[in-house]
N, C-alpha and C. Protein backbone atom coordinates (compact mmCIF):
# COMPACT_ATOMS: atom_id res chain seq x y z
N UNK A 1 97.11 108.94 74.95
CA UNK A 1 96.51 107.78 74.35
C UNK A 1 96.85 106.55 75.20
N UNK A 2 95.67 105.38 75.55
CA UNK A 2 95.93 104.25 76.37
C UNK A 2 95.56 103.61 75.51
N UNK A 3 96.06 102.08 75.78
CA UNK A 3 95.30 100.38 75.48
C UNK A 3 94.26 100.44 76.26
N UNK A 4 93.11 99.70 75.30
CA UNK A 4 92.29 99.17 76.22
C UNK A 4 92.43 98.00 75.75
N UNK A 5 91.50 96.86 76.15
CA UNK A 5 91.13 95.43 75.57
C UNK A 5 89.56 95.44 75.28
N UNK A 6 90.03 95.07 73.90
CA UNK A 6 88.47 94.41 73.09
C UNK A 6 87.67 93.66 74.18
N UNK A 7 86.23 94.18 74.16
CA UNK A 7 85.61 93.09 74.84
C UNK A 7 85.11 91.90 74.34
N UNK A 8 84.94 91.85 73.15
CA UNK A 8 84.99 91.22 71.68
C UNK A 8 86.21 90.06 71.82
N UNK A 9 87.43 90.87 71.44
CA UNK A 9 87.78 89.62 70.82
C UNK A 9 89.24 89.55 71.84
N UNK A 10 89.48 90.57 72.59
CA UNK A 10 90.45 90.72 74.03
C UNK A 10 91.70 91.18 73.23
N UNK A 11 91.89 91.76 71.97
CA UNK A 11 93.00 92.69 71.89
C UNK A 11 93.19 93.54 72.05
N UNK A 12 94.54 94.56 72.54
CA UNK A 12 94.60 95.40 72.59
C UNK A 12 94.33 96.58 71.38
N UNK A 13 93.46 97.66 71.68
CA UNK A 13 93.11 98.85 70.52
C UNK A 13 93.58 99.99 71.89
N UNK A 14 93.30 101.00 70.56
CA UNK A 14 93.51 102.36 71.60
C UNK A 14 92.25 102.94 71.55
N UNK A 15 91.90 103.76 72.78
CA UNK A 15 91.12 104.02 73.46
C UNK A 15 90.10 105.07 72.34
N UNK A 16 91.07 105.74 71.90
CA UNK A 16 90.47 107.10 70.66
C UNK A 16 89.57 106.61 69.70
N UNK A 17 89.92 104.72 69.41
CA UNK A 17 89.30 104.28 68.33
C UNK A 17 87.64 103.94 68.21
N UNK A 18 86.98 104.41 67.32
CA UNK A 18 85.80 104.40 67.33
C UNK A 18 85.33 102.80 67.17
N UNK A 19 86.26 101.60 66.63
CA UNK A 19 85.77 100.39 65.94
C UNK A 19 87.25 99.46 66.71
N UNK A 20 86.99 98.08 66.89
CA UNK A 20 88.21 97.11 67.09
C UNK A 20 88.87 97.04 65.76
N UNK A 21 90.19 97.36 65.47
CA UNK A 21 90.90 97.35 64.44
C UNK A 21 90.98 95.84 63.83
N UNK A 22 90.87 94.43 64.82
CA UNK A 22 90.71 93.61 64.79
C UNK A 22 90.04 92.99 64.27
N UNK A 23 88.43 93.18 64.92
CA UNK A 23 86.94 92.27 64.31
C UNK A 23 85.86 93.29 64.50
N UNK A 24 86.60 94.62 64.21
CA UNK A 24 84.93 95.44 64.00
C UNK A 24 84.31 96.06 65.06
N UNK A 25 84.52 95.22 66.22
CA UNK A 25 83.61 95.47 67.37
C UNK A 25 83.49 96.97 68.15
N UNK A 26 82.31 97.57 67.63
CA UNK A 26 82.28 99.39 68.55
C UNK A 26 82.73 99.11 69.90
N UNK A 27 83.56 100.17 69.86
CA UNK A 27 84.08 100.42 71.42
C UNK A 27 83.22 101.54 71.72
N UNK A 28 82.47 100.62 73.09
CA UNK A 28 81.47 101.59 73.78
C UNK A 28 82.14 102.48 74.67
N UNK A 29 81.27 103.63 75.25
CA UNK A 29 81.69 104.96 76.08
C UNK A 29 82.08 104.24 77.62
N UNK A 30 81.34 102.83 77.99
CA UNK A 30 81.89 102.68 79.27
C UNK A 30 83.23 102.14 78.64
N UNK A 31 83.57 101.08 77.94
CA UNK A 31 84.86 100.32 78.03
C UNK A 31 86.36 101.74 78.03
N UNK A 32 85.69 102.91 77.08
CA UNK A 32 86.53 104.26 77.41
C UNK A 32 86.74 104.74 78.65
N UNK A 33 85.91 104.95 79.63
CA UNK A 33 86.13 105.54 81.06
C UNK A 33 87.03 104.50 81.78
N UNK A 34 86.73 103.81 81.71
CA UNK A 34 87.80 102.41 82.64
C UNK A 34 89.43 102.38 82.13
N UNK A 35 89.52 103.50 81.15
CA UNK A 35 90.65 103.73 80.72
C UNK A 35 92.08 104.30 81.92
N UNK A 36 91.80 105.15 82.53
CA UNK A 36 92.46 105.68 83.61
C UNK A 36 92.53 105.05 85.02
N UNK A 37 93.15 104.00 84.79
CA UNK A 37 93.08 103.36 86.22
C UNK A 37 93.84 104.52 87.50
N UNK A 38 94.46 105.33 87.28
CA UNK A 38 94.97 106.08 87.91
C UNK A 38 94.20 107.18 88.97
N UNK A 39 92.75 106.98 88.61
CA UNK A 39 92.10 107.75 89.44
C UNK A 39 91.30 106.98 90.72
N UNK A 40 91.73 107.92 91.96
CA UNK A 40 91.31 106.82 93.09
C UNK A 40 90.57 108.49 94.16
N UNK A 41 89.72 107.95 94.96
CA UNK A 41 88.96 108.83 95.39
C UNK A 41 89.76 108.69 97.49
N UNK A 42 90.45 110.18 97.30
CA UNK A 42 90.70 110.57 98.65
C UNK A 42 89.86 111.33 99.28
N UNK A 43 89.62 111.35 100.68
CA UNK A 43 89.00 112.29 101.77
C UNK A 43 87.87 112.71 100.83
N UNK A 44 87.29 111.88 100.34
CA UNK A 44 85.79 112.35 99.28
C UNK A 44 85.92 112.92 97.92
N UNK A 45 87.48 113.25 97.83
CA UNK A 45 87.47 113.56 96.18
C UNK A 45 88.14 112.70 95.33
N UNK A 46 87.60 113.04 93.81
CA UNK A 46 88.86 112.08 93.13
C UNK A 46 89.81 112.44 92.81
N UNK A 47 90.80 112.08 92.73
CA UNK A 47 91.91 112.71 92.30
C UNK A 47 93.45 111.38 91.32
N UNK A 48 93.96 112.29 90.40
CA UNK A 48 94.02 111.88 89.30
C UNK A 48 95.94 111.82 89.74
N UNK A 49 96.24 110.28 90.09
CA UNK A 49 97.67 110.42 90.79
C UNK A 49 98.39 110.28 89.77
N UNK A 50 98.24 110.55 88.52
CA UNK A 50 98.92 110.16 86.95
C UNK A 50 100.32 111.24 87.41
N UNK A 51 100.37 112.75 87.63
CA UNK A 51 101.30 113.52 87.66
C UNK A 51 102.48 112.73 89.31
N UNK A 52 101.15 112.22 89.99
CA UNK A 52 102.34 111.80 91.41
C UNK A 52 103.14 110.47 90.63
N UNK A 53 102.59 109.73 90.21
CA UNK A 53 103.18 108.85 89.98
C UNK A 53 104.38 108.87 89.11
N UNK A 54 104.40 109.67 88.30
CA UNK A 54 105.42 110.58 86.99
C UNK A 54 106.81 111.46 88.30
N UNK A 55 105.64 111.99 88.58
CA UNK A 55 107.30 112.35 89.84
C UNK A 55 108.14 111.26 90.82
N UNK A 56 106.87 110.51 91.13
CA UNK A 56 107.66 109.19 92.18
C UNK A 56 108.58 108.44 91.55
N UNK A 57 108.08 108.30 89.75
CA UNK A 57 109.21 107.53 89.12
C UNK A 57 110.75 108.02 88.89
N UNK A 58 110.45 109.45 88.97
CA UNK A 58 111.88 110.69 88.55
C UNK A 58 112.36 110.36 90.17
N UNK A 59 112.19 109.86 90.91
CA UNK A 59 112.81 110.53 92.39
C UNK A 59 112.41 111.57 92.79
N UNK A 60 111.48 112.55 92.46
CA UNK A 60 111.11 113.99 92.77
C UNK A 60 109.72 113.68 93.90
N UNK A 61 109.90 113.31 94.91
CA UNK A 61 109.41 112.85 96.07
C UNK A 61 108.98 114.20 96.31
N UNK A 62 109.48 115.07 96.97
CA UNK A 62 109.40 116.68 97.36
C UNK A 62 107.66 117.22 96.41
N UNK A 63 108.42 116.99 94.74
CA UNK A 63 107.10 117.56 94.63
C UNK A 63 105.80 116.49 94.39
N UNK A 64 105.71 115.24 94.37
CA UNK A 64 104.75 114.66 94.33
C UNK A 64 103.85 114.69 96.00
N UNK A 65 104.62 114.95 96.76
CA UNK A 65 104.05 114.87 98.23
C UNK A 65 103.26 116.60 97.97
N UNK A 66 103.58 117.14 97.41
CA UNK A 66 103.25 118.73 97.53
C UNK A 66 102.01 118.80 96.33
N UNK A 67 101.84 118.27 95.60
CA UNK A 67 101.05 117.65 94.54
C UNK A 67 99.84 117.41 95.57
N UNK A 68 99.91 115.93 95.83
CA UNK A 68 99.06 115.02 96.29
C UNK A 68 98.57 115.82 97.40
N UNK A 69 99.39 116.83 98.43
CA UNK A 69 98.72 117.71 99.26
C UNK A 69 96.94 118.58 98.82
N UNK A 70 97.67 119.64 97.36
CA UNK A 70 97.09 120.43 96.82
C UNK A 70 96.17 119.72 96.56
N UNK A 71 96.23 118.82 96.11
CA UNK A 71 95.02 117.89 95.70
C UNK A 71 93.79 117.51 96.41
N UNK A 72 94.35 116.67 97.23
CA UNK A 72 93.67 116.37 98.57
C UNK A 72 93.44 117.00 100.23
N UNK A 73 94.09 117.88 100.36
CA UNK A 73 94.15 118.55 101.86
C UNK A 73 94.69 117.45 102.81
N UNK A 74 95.32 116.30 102.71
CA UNK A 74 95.75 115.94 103.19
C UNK A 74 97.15 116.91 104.16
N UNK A 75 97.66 116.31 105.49
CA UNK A 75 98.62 116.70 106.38
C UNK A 75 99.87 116.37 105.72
N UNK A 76 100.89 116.95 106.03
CA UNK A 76 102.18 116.48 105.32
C UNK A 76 102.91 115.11 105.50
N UNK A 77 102.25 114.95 106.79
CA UNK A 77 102.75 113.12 107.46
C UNK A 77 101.77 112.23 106.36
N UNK A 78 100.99 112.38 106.44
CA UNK A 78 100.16 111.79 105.48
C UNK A 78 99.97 111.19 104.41
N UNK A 79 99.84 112.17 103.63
CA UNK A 79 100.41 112.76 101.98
C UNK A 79 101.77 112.13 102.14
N UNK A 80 102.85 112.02 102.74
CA UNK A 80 104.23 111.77 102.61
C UNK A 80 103.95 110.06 102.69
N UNK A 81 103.51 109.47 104.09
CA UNK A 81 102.92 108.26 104.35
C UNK A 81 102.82 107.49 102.74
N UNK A 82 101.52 108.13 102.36
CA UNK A 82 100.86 107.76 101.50
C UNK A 82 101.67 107.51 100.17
N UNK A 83 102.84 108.69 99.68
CA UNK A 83 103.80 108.98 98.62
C UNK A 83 104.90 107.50 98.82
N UNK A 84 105.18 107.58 100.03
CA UNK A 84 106.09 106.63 100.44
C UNK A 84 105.20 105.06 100.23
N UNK A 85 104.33 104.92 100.60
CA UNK A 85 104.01 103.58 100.34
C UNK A 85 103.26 102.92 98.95
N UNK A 86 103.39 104.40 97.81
CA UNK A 86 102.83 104.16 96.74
C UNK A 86 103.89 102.82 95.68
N UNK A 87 103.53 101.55 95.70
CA UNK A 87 104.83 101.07 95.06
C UNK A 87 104.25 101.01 93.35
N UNK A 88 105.28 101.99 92.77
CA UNK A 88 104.55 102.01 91.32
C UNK A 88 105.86 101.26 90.09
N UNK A 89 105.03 100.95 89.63
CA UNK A 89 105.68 99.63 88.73
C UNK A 89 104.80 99.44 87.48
N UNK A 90 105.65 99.18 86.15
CA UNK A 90 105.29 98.89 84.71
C UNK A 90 105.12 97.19 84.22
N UNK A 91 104.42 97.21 83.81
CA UNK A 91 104.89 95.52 83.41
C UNK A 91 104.84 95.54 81.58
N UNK A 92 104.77 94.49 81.28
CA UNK A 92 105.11 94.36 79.87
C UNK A 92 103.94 95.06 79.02
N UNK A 93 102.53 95.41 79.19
CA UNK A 93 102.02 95.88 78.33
C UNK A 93 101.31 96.79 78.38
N UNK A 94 102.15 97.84 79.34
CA UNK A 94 102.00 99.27 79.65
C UNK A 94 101.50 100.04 80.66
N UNK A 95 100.60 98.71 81.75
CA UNK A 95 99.57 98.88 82.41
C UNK A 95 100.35 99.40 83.74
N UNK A 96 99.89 100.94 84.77
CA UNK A 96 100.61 101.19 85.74
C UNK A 96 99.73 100.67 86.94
N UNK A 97 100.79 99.89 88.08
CA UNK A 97 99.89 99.61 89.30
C UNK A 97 100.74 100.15 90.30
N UNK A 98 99.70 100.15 91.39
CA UNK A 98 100.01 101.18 92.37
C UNK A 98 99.88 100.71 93.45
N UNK A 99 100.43 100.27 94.74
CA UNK A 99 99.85 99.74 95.78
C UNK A 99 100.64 99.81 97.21
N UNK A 100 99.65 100.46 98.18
CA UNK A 100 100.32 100.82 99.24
C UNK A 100 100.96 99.98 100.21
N UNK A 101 101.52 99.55 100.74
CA UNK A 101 102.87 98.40 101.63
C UNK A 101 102.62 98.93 103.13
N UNK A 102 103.32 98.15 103.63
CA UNK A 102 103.03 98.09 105.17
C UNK A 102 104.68 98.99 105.29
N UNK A 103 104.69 99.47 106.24
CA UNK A 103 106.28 99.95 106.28
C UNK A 103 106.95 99.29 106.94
N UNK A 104 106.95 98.34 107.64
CA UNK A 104 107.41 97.48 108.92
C UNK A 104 107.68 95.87 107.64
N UNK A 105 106.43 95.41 107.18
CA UNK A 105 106.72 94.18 106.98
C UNK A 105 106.43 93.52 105.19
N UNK A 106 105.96 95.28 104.82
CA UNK A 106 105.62 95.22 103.57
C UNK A 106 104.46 94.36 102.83
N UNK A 107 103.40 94.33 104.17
CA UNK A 107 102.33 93.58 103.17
C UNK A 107 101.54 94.19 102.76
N UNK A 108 100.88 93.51 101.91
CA UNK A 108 99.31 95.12 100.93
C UNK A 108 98.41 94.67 101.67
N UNK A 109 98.17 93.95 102.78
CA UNK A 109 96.94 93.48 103.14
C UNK A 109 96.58 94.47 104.77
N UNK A 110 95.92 95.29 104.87
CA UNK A 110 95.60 96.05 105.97
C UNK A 110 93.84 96.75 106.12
N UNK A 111 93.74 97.07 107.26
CA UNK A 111 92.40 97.75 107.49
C UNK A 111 92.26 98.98 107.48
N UNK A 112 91.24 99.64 107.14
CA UNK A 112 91.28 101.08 107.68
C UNK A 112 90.21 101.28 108.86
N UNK A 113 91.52 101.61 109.49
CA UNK A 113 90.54 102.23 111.20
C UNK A 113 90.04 103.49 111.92
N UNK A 114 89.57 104.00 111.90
CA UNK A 114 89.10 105.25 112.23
C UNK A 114 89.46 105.43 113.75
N UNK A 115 90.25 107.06 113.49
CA UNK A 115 90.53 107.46 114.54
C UNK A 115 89.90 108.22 115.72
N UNK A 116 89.64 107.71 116.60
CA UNK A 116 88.48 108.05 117.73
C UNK A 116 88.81 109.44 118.30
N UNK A 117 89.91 109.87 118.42
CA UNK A 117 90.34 111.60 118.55
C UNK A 117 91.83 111.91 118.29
N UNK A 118 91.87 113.12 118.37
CA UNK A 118 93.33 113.49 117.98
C UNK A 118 93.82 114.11 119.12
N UNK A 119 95.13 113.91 119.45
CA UNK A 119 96.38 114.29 120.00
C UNK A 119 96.74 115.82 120.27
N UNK A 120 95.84 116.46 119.34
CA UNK A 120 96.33 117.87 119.15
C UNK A 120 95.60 118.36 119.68
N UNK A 121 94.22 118.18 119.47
CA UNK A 121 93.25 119.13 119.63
C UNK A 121 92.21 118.49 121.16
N UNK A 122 92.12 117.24 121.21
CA UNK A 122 91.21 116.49 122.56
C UNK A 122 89.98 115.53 121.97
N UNK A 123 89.85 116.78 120.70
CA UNK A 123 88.13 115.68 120.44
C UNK A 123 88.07 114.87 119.13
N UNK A 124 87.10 114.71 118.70
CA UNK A 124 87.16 113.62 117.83
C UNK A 124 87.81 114.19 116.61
N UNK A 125 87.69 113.12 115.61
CA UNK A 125 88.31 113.65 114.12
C UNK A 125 87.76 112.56 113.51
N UNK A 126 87.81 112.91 112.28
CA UNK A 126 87.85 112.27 111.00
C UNK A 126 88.13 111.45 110.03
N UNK A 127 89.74 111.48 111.16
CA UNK A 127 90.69 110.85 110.08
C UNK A 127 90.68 109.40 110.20
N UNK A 128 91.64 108.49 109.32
CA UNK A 128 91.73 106.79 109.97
C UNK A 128 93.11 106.74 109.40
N UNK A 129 93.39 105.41 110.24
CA UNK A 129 94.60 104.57 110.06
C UNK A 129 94.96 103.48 109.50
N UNK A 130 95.82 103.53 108.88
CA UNK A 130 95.90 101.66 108.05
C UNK A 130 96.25 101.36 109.59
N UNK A 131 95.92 100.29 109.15
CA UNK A 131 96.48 98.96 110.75
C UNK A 131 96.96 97.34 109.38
N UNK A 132 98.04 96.82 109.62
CA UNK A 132 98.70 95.67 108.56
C UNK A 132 98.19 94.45 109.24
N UNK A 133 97.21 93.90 108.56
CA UNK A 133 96.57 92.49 109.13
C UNK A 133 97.54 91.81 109.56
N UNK A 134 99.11 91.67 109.19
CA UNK A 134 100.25 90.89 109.81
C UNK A 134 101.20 91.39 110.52
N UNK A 135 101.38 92.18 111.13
CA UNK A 135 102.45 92.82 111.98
C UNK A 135 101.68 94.06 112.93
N UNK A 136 100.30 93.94 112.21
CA UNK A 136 99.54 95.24 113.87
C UNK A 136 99.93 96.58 113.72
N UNK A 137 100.72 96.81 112.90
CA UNK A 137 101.59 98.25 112.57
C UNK A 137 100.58 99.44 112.14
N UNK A 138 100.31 100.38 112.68
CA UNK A 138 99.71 101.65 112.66
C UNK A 138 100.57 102.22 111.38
N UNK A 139 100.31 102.97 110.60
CA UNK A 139 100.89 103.86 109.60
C UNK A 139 99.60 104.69 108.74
């Protein structure tokens, strides 16, 4: 069960509720989907980081990186990258945010750059890179 906010009258109800406990107001089927902020779309799928984030908070790093793998096909540098720069945090009225950091200088502000070939193999790929609009840092 989540909070949402009335669009009505901006209090918090829970999501299950058919009516604002408040002033009446039907809670429609979109204001329900916007419920799970936790879902974010990797390498073309979505995927639902509610269980990574539950391990990142325990310290259980090991299995949220092994998680987020299965999930996504992501590489283990990657997936780990990605685990590592997830900064997840509660605030007062329940809401979880999530946001990836620079590793060098810690800012959220970066590009994604696409990588013109890989190292391993000679030819092109797929993949991309954050690059940190303030420090130039590849990660």
């Amino acid at each position: 069960m989540a909070l949402i906010k009335c669009s009505e009258c901006g209090n918090q109800i829970s999501d299950r509720a058919e009516v604002c406990i408040h002033c009446g107001c039907p809670v429609s089927e979109m204001d329900k989907q916007e419920v799970n902020n936790n879902i974010v779309e990797i390498n073309g799928r979505k995927c639902d980081l509610s269980q990574i984030i539950e391990y990142k908070r325990k310290g259980a790093l090991i299995y949220a990186i092994r998680d987020l793998r299965e999930m996504t096909g992501l590489g283990l540098a990657e997936a780990k990258s990605l685990v590592d720069n997830l900064d997840v945090h509660s605030d007062n009225i329940g809401k979880t945010i999530y946001e990836t950091k620079c590793p060098r200088c810690g800012s959220t502000e970066f590009q994604m750059v696409p990588r013109k070939w890989s190292l391993a193999t000679g030819i092109f790929t797929n993949k991309v890179d954050r690059v940190c609009v303030k420090c130039k840092k590849k990660f």
